[in-house]
Structures are given as structure tokens and as C-alpha cells.
Protein backbone atom coordinates (compact mmCIF):
# COMPACT_ATOMS: atom_id res chain seq x y z
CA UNK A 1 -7.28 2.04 -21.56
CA UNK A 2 -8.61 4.63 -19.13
CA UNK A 3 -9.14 1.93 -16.24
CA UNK A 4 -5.30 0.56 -16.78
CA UNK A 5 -4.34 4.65 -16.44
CA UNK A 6 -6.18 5.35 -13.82
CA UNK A 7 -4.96 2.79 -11.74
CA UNK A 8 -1.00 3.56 -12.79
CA UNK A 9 -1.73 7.22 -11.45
CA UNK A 10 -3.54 6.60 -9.11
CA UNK A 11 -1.04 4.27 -7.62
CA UNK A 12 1.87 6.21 -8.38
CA UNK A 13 -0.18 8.80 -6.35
CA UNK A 14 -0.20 6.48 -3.21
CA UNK A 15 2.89 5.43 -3.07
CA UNK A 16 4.68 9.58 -3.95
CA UNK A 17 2.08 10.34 -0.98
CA UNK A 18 2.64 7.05 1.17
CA UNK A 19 6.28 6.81 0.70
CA UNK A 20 7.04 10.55 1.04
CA UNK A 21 5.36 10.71 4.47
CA UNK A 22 8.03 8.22 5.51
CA UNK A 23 11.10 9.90 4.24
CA UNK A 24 9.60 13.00 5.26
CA UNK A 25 9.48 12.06 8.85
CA UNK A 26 12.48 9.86 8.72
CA UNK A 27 15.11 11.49 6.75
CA UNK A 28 17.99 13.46 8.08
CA UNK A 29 17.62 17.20 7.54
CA UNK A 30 13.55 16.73 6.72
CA UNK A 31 11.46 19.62 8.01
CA UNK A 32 9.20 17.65 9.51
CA UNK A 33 11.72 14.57 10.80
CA UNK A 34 10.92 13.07 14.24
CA UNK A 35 7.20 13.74 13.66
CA UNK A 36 6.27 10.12 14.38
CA UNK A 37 4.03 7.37 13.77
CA UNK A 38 0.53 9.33 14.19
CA UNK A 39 1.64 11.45 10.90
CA UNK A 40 2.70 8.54 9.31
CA UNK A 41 -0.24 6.32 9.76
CA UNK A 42 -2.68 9.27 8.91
CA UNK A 43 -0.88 10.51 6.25
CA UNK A 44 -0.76 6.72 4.40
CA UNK A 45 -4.75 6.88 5.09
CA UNK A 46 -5.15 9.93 2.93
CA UNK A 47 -2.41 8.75 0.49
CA UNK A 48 -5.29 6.53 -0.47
CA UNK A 49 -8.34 8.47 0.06
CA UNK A 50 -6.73 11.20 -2.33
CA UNK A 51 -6.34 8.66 -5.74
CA UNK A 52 -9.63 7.33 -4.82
CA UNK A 53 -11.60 10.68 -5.14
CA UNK A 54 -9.91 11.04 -8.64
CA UNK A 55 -10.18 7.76 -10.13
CA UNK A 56 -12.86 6.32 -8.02
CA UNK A 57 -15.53 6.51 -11.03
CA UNK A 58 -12.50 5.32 -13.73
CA UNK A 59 -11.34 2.03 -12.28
CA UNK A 60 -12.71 1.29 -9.27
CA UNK A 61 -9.84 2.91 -7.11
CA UNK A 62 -8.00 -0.60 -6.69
CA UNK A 63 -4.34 0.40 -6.41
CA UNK A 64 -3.65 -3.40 -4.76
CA UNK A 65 -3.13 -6.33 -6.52
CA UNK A 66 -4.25 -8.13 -3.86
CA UNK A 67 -7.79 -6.60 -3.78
CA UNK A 68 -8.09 -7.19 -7.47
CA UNK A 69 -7.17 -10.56 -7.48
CA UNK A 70 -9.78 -11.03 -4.98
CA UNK A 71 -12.85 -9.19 -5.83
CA UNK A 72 -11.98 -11.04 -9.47
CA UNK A 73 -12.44 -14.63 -7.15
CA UNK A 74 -15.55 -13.53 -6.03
CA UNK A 75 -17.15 -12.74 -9.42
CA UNK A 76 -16.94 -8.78 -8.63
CA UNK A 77 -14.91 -8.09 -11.29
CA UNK A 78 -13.39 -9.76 -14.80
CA UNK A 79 -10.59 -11.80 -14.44
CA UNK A 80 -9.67 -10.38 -18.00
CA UNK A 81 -8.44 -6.94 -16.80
CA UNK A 82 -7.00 -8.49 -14.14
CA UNK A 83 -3.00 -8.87 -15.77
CA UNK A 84 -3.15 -5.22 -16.84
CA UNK A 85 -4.38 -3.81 -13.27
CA UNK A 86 -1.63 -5.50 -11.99
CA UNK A 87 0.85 -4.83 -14.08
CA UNK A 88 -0.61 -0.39 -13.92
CA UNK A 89 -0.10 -1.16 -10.49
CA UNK A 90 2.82 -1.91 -9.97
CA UNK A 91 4.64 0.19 -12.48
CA UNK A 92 2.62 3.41 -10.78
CA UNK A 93 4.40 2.31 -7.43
CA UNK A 94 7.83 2.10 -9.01
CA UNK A 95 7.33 5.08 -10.54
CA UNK A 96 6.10 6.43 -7.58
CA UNK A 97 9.14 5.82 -5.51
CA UNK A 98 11.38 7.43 -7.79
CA UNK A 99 9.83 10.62 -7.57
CA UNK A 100 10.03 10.21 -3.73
CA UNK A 101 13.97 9.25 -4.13
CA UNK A 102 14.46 12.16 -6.54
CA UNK A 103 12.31 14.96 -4.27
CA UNK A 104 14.65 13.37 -1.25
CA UNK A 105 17.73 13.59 -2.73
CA UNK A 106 19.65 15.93 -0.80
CA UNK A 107 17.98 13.87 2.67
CA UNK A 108 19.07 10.72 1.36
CA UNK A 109 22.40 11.53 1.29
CA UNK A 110 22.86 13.05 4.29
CA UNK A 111 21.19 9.98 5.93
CA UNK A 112 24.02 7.34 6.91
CA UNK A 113 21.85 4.71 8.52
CA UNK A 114 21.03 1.56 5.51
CA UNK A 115 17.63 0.74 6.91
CA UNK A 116 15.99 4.41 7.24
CA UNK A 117 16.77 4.52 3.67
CA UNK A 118 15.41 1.38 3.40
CA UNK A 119 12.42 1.77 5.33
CA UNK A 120 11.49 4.65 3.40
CA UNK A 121 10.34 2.59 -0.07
CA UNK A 122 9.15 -0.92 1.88
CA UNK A 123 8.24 -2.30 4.79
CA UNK A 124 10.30 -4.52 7.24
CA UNK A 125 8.94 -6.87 10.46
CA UNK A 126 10.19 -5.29 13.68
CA UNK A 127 10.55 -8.73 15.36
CA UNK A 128 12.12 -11.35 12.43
CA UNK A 129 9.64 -14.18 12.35
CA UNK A 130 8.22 -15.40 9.12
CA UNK A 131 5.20 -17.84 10.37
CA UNK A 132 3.97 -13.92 12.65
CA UNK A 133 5.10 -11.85 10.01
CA UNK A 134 3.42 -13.56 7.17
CA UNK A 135 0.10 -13.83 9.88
CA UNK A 136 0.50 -10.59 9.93
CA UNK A 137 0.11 -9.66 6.63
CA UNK A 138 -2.53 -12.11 6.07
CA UNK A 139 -4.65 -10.66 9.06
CA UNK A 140 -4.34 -6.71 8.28
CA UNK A 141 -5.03 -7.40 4.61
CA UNK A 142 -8.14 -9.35 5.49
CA UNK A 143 -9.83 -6.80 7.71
CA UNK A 144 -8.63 -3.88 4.46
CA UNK A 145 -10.68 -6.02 2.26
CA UNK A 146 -13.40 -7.41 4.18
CA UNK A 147 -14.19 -4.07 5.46
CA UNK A 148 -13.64 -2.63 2.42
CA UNK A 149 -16.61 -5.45 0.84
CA UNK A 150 -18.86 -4.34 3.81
CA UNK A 151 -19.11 -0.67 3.07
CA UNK A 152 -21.43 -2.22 0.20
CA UNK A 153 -24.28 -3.04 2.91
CA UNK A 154 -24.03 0.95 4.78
CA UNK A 155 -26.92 2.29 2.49
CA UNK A 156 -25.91 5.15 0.52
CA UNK A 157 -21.96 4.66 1.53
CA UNK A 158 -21.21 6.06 -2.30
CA UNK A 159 -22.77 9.31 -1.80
CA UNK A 160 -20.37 12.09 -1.93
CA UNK A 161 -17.41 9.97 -1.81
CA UNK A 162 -18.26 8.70 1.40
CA UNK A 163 -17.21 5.30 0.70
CA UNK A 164 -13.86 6.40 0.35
CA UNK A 165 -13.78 8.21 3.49
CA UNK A 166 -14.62 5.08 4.68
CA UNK A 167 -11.39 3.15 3.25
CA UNK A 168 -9.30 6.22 4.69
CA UNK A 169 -10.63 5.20 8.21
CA UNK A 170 -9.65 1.52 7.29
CA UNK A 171 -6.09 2.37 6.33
CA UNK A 172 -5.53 4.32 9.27
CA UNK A 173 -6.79 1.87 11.77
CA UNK A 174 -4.76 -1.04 10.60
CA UNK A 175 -2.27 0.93 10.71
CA UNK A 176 -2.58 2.44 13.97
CA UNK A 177 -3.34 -0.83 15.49
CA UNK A 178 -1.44 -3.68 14.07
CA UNK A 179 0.95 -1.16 11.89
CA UNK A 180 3.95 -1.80 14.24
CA UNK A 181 4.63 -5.55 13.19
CA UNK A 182 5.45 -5.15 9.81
CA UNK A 183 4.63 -1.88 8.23
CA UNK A 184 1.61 -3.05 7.33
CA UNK A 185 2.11 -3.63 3.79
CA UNK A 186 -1.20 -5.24 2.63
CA UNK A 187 -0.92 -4.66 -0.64
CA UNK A 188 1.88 -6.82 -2.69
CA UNK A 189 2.41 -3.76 -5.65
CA UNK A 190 3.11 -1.01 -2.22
CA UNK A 191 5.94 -2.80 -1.18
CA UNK A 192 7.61 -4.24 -4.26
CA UNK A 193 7.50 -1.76 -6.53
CA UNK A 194 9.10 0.76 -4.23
CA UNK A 195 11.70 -2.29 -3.03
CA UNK A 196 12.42 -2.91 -6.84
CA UNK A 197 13.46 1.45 -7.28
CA UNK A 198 15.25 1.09 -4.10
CA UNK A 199 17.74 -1.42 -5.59
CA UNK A 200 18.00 0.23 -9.21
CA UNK A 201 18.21 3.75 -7.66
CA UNK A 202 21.84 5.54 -7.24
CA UNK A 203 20.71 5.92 -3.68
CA UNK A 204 24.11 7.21 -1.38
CA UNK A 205 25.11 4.23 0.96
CA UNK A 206 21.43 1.94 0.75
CA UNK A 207 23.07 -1.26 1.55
CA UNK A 208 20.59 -4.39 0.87
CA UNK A 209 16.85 -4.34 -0.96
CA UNK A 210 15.91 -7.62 1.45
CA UNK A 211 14.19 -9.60 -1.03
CA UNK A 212 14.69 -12.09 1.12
CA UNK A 213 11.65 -11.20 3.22
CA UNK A 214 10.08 -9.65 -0.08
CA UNK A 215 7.98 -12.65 -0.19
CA UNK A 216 5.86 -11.77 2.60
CA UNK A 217 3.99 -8.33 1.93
CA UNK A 218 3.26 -10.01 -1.45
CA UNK A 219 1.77 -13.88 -0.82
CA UNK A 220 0.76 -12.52 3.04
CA UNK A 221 -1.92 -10.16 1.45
CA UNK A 222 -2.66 -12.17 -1.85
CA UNK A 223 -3.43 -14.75 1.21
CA UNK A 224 -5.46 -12.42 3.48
CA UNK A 225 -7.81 -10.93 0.64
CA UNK A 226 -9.02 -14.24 -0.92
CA UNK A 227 -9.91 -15.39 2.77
CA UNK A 228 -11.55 -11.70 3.19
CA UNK A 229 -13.24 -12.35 -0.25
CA UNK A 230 -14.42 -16.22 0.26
CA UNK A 231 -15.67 -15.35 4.01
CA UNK A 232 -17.81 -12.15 2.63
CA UNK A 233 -19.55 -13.99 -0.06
CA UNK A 234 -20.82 -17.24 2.29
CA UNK A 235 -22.34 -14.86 4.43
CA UNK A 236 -26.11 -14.73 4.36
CA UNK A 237 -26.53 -10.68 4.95
């Protein structure tokens, strides 16, 4: 059981860490509101390098369905723990966001507008177009997984943990380059866990979960890491 653990903490981690950047910038009556997108993106970067240190040696420091499904495709890991990964992972992100919500109480009621609120537990496109937005997806979770992949070939990349520091610079980069689309999901359990609290929370004034674009940041990066996965393994390195 202590893989299936490991990655429900460690992705409850993530998303208390990811999320509460986000409302902690966001929210009315934050301490640290109007802080922008630099402390954002960086802080989602260590949001994952922090679980990965802890359960890096447990389970592999997953936390995304869609990386799991993928290095299971390309014979990296058993298909067989694949259902209860998933399922750890997106329970820790639920959970996750409802320690956010409950932390940000007081700031989410103060906070009138529906899609700050919103914005806080998933991600939205900032231009509505579903071929881009779903490209988008797709693209930013290929280069997460096919760079993640490569950091197998840098010799001695899991000495010290530096492999993870690694996957922090990842995070950060998408982020910080193609971030401003859609929120750069790239990871299906991030944004639908948190979307599913969202609507079951007693959160002042949310307005709509859009589930309606819900689709996206799940297939887009389900989509994104099996083309990272297929690409990586034809290569002759």
C-alpha cells in the first residue's frame, strides 16, 4: 500500500501547495495578493519538487495520471498499479483543495468575483478555443513528460535529488512560457480533483464548476504524454 499512499500525499501536497499559491496571490484580503504570475509559476514548480523529495524513493513521485498512464505504455511501469495510482491521485488533489478552501475561508468570502474563486482550484483558457486549448494541453504535457524521460540519459541525474530539481525547472518553464493559454494544467488529477471540491464546497458566491471545458486538462495531457512516451522510446539514444 505504501506506493498508493505516497502518491495520495504526495498529491494532496501539490495541489495544498499549487492551489494555495493561487488563492494566495489572488484572493481579496491575501497578504501576499497582487504578487503575480512569477510567484505563481515558481511556487507550482516547488509544489512539485517538495512531494517528490519525500516520496521520490516510495512511488516514483508520479502525482499525474497522465504520466502514469504513459510510462505504463512504454513498459516503464505495471499497468496493474496503474487504477490505484490514479484513483490516490486524484483523491489527494480533492483532498488537497479542501484544505486550500478551508485555510481561505475568510478570503473567499470576501472575494465577489465567480472566476477568481474559480481560478483558484482549476485552470481556464484565456482565449475560448477548444482545437488551441486542447493543443495546448497536449503540447505542455508532452515537453513535462518527454523531458521528464530524458533526465534518464544526464548521468548521475538521481544523485542527491537532482533529478527532481530537474522536474522543478520543467514545471516552471512550461509554465513561464506557455502557462498563459490555459493554466497549464498537464496533469488530468490537478485540475479535476480541485474542480470536483470547488462544486461540492459551501464556497460564498462560486457561480459555475465549467465542466464543460473539464474535458480538456484531462484527454489534452492523457494525449500529450503517450505522444511524449511513444516519441522517447523510438529514439535510438
Amino acid at each position: 500500500m505504501l506506493p498508493y499512499i505516497a502518491e495520495f500525499i504526495g498529491t494532496m501536497l501539490l495541489i495544498l501547495l499549487g492551489d494555495g499559491v493561487v488563492a494566495n496571490v489572488n484572493l481579496e484580503r491575501s497578504g501576499m495578493k497582487g504578487a503575480g504570475a512569477v510567484q505563481i509559476t515558481f511556487a507550482w514548480g516547488l509544489a512539485v519538487l517538495v512531494p517528490a523529495f519525500i516520496f521520490g524513493s516510495s512511488s516514483g513521485a508520479h502525482f499525474n495520471p497522465a504520466l502514469t498512464i504513459a510510462l505504463a505504455a512504454i513498459g516503464n511501469f505495471s499497468w496493474s498499479m496503474v487504477p490505484g495510482y490514479v484513483i490516490a491521485q486524484f483523491a489527494g488533489a480533492f483532498v488537497g483543495a479542501v484544505l486550500v478552501y478551508v485555510l481561505f475561508a475568510g478570503q473567499f468570502e470576501v472575494t465577489k468575483d465567480q472566476g477568481t474563486k474559480l481560478g483558484v482550484f482549476c485552470t481556464g483558457p484565456s482565449i475560448a478555443n477548444t482545437g488551441l486549448n486542447l493543443l495546448s494541453e497536449i503540447i505542455g504535457t508532452f515537453v513535462l513528460v518527454f523531458a521528464i524521460l530524458g533526465i534518464g540519459n544526464v548521468e548521475n541525474a538521481g544523485s542527491m535529488g537532482l533529478n527532481y530539481f530537474f522536474v522543478f525547472a520543467i514545471i516552471v518553464s512550461i509554465g513561464m512560457s506557455l502557462g498563459g493559454l490555459t493554466g497549464y494544467a498537464i496533469n488530468p488529477a490537478r485540475d479535476l480533483g480541485p474542480r470536483l471540491a470547488h462544486a461540492v464546497l459551501p464556497i460564498p458566491g462560486k457561480g459555475d464548476s465549467n465542466f464543460g471545458y473539464a474535458w480538456i486538462p484531462v484527454v489534452g495531457p492523457i494525449i500529450g504524454a503517450l505522444l511524449a512516451g511513444g516519441l522517447f522510446v523510438i529514439i535510438p539514444w
